[in-house]
C-alpha atoms as a PDB file:
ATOM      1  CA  UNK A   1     -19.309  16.161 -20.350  1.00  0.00           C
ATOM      2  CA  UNK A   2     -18.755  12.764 -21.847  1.00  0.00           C
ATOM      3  CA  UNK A   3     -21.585  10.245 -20.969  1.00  0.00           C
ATOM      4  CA  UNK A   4     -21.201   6.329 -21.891  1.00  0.00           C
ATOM      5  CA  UNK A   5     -24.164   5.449 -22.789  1.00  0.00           C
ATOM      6  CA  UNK A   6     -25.621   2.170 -21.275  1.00  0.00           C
ATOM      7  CA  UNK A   7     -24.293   3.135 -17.742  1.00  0.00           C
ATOM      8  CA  UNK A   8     -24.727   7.235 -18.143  1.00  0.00           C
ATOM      9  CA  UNK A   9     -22.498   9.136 -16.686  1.00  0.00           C
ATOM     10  CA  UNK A  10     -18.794   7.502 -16.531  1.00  0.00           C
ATOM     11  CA  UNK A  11     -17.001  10.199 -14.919  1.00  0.00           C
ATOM     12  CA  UNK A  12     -19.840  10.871 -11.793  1.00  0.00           C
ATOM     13  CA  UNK A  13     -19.927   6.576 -11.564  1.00  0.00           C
ATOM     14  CA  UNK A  14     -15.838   6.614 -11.117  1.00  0.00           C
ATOM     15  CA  UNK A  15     -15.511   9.652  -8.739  1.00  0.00           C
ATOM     16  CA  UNK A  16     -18.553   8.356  -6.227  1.00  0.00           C
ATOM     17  CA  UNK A  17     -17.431   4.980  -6.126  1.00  0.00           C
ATOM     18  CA  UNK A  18     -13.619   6.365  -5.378  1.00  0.00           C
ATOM     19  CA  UNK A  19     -15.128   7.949  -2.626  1.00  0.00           C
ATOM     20  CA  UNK A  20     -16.845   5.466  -1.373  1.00  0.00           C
ATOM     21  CA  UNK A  21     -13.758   3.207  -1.746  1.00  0.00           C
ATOM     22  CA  UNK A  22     -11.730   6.035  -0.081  1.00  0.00           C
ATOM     23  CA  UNK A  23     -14.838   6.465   2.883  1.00  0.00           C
ATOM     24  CA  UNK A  24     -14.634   2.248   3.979  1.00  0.00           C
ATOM     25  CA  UNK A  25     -10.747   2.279   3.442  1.00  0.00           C
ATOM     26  CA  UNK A  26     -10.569   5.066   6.296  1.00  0.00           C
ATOM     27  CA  UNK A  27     -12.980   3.226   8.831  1.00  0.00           C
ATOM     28  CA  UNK A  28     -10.395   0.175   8.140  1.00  0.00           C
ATOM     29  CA  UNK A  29      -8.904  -1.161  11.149  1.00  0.00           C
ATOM     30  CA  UNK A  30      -5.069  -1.915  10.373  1.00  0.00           C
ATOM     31  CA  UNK A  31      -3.837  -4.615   8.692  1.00  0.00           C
ATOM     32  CA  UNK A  32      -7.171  -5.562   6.252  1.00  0.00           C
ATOM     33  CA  UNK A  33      -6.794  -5.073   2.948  1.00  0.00           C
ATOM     34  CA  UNK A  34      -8.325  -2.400   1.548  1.00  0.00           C
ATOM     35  CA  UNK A  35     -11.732  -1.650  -1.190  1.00  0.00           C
ATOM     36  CA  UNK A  36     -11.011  -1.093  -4.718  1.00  0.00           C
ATOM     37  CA  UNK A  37     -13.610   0.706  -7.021  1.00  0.00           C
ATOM     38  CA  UNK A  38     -13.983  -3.020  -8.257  1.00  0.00           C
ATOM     39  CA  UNK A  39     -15.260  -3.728  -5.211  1.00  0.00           C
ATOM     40  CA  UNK A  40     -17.679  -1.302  -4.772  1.00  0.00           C
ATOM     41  CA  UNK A  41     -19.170  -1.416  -8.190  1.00  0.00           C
ATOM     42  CA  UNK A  42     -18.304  -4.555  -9.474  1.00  0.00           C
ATOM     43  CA  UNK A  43     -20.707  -4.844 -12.508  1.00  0.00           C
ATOM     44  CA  UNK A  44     -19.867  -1.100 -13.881  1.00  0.00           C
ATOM     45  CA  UNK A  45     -16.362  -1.885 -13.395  1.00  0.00           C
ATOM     46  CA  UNK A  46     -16.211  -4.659 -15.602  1.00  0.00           C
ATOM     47  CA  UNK A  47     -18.050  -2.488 -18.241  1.00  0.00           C
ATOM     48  CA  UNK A  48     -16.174   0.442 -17.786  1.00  0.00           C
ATOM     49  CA  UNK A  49     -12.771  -1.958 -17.470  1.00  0.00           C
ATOM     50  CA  UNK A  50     -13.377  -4.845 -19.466  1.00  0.00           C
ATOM     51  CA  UNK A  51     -10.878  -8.125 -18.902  1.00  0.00           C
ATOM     52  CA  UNK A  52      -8.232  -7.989 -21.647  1.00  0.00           C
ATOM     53  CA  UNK A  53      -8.217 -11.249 -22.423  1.00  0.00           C
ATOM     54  CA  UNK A  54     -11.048 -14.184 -22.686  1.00  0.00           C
ATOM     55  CA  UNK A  55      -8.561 -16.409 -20.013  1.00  0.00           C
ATOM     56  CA  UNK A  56      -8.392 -13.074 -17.467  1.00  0.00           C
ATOM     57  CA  UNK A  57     -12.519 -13.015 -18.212  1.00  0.00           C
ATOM     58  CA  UNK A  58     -12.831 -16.770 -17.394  1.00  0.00           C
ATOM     59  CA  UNK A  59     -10.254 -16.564 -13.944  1.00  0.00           C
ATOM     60  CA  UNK A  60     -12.460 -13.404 -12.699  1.00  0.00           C
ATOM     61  CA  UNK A  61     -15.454 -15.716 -13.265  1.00  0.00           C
ATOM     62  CA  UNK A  62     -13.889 -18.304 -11.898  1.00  0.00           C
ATOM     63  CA  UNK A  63     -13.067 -16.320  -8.848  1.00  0.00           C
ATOM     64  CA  UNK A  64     -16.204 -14.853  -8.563  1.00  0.00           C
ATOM     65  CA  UNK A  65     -18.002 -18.193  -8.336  1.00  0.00           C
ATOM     66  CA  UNK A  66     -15.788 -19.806  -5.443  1.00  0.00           C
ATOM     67  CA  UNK A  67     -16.281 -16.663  -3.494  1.00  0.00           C
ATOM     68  CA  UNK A  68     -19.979 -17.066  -3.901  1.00  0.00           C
ATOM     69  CA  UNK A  69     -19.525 -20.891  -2.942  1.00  0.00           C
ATOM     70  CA  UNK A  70     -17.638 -20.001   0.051  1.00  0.00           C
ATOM     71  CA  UNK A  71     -20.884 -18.059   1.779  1.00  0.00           C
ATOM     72  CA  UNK A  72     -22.717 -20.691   1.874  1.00  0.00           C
ATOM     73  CA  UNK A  73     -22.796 -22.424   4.986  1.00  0.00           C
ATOM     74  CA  UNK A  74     -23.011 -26.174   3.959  1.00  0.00           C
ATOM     75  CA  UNK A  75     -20.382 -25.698   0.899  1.00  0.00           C
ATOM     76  CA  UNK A  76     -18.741 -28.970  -0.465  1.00  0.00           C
ATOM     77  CA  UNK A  77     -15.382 -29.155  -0.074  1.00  0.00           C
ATOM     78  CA  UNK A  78     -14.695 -30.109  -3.489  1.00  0.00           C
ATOM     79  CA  UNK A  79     -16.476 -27.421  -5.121  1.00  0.00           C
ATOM     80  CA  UNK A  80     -13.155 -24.806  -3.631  1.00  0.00           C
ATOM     81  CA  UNK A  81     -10.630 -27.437  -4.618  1.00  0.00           C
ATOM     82  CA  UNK A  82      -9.758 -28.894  -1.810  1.00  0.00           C
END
């Protein structure tokens, strides 16, 4: 069985998030988009996936932040780029 060290087990960490994925995407009502393993396990995913490049690394961080911006109720408009 091939374990990855800092995270354990790779292959158990891919197949239960799938499933999860798989379990949400079927409780879906039409039309939304639906769950990627990234979205399940986001911080194993970019360890077991890293970015290829240092510009994809600093878009997904860049993405990551305005998300994070966005749930906050009192969010300046500038800081999405509007």
């Amino acid at each position: 069985m091939y374990a990855d060290g800092l995270i354990g087990n790779r292959g158990i960490l891919e197949v239960l998030g799938l499933l999860t994925a798989g379990q949400f995407n079927k409780m879906l009502p039409k039309g939304k988009s639906p769950y990627k393993l990234q979205d399940i396990i986001p911080r194993a995913y970019d360890y077991l996936y890293p970015p290829s490049s240092e510009q994809d690394k600093k878009k997904q961080v860049s993405e990551q932040l305005i998300a994070f911006a966005m749930m906050s109720p009192g969010c300046p408009p500038q800081f999405l780029g509007n």
